[in-house]
Protein backbone atom coordinates (compact mmCIF):
# COMPACT_ATOMS: atom_id res chain seq x y z
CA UNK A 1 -67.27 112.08 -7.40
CA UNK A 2 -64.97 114.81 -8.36
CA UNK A 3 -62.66 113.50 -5.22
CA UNK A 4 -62.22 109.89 -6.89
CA UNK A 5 -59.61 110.41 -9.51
CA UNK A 6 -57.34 111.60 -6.94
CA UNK A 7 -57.95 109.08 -4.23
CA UNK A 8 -57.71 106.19 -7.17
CA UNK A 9 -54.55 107.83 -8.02
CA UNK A 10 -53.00 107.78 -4.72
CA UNK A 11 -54.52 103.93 -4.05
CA UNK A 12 -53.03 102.87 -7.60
CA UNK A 13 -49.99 100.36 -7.61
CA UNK A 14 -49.30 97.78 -10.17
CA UNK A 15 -47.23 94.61 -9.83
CA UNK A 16 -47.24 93.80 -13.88
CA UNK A 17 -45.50 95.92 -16.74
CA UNK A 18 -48.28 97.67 -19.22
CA UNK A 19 -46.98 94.88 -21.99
CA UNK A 20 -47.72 91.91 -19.21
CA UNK A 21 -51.25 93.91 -18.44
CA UNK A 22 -51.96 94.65 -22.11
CA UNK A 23 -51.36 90.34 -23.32
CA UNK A 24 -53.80 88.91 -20.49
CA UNK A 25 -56.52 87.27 -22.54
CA UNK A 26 -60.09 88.86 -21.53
CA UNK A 27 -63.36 88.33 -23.42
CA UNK A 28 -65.99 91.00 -23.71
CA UNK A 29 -69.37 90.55 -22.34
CA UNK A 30 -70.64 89.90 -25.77
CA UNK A 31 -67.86 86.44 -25.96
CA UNK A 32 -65.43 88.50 -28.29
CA UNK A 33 -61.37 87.95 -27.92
CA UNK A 34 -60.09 91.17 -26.19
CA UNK A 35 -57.04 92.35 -24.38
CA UNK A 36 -56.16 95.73 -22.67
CA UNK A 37 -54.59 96.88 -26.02
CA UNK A 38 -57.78 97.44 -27.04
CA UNK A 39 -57.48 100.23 -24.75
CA UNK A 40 -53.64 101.32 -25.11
CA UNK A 41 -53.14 105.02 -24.81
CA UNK A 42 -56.16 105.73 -22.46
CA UNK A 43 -56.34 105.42 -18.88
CA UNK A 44 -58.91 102.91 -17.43
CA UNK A 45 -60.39 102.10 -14.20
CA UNK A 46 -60.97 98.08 -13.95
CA UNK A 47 -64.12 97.47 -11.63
CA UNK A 48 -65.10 94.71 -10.38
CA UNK A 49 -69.05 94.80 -10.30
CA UNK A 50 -71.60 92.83 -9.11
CA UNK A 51 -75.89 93.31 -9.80
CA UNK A 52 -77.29 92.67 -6.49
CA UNK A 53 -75.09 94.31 -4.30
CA UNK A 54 -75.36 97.03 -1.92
CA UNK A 55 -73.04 98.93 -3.93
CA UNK A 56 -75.06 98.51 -7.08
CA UNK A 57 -75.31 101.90 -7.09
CA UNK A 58 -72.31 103.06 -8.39
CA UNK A 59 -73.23 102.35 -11.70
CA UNK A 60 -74.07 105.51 -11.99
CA UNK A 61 -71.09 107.33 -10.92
CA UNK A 62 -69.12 104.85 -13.24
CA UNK A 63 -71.35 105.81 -16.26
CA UNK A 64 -70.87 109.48 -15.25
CA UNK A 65 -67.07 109.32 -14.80
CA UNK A 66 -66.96 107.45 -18.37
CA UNK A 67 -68.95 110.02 -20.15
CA UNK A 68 -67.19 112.90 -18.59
CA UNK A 69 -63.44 111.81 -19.47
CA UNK A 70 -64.18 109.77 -22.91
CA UNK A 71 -62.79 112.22 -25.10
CA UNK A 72 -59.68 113.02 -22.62
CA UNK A 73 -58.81 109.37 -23.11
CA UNK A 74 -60.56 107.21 -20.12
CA UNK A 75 -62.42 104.46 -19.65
CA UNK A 76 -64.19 102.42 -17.33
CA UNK A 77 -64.21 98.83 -17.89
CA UNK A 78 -66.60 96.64 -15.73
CA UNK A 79 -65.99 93.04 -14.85
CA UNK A 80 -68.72 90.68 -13.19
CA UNK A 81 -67.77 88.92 -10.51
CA UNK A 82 -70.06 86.20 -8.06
CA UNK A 83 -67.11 85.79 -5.80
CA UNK A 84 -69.14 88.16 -3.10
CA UNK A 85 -72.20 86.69 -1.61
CA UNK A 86 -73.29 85.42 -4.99
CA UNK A 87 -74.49 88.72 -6.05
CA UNK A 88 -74.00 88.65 -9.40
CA UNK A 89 -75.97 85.36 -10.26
CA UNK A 90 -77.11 85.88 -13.83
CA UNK A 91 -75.72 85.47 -17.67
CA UNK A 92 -73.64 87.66 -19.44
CA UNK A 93 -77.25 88.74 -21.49
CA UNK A 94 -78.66 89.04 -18.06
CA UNK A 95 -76.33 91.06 -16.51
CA UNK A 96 -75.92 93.12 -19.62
CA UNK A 97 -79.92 93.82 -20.09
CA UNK A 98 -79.38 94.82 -16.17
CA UNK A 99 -77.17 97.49 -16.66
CA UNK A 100 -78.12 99.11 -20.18
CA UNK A 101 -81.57 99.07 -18.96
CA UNK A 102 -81.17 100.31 -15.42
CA UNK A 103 -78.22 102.70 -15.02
CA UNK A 104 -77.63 103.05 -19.21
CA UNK A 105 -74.41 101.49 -18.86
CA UNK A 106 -72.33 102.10 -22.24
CA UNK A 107 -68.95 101.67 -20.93
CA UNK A 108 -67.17 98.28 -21.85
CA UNK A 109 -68.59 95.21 -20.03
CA UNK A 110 -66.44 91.78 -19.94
CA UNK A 111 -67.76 88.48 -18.92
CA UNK A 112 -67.91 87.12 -15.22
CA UNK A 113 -64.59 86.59 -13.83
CA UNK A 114 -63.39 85.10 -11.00
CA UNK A 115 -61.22 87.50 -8.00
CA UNK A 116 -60.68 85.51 -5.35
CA UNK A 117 -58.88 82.11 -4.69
CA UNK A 118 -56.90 79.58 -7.08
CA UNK A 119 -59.14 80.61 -10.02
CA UNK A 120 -58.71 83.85 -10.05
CA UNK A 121 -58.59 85.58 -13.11
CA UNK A 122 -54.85 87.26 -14.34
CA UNK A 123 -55.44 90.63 -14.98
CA UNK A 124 -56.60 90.61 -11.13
CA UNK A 125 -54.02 88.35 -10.46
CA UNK A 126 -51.29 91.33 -12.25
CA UNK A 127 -53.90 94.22 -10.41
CA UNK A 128 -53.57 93.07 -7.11
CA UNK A 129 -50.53 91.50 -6.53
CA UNK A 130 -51.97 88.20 -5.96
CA UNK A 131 -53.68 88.86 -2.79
CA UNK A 132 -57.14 89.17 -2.97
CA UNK A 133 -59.92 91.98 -3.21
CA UNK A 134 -61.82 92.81 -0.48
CA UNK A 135 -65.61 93.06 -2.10
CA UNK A 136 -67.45 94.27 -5.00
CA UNK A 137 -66.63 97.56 -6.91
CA UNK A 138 -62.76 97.34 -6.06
CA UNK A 139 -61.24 99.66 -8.20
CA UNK A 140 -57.82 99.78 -9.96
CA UNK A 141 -56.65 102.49 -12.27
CA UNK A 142 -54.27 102.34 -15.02
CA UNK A 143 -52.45 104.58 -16.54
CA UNK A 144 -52.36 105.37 -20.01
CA UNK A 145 -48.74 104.26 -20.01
CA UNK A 146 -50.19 100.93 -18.77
């Protein structure tokens, strides 16, 4: 874990200014109106995450990583996606009871997006470049800078 920041780092590259990243409409996993503003001045790490996949797992690590660079300004922000096998089949409750429950998730949650193909969802669309991510738990970091 303590190699990740510094890979993610070196892996980062964003086709979008921080104002273009910071207007793209998201909506939390709760149904509330959000955007990355909510988040301006800290650095976050956008996952894509899925329940029932073989990289489930890393829950933990992401609840670790959140809890151990909080108050330094970071944040992980988790974003459902069935795009992969169907592994994340459930609601927004479901998935949410999932994670609090199993891996005491308290980092920021958004509802299921879309990654891949015509429907794919902006901010992934401004993350990636418009070419599309490889599986679940794809990672992008963002500066606090945007």
């Amino acid at each position: 874990m303590k190699h990740l920041i510094p890979l993610l780092l070196a892996m980062t590259a964003l086709s979008a200014s921080a104002a273009d990243l910071q207007s793209i409409s998201l909506k939390t996993i709760d149904g509330k109106d959000a955007t990355l503003k909510d988040y301006a001045g800290k650095a976050v790490l956008v996952v894509n995450v899925a329940s029932e996949c073989g990289y489930t797992g890393q829950y933990a690590g992401l609840q670790s990583l959140h809890e151990k660079y909080a108050k330094q300004g970071f944040s992980v922000l988790g974003f459902p996606c069935n795009d992969f096998g169907g592994q994340e089949p459930g609601s927004e409750a479901d998935i949410k009871a999932f994670c609090t429950e199993r891996f005491k998730v308290t980092f920021p949650m958004f509802s299921k997006v879309a990654i891949t193909g015509a429907d794919k969802h902006p901010l992934f669309v401004a993350l990636t470049g418009g070419t599309d991510v490889a599986w679940n738990f794809e990672k992008f970091l963002v500066g606090k800078d945007g």
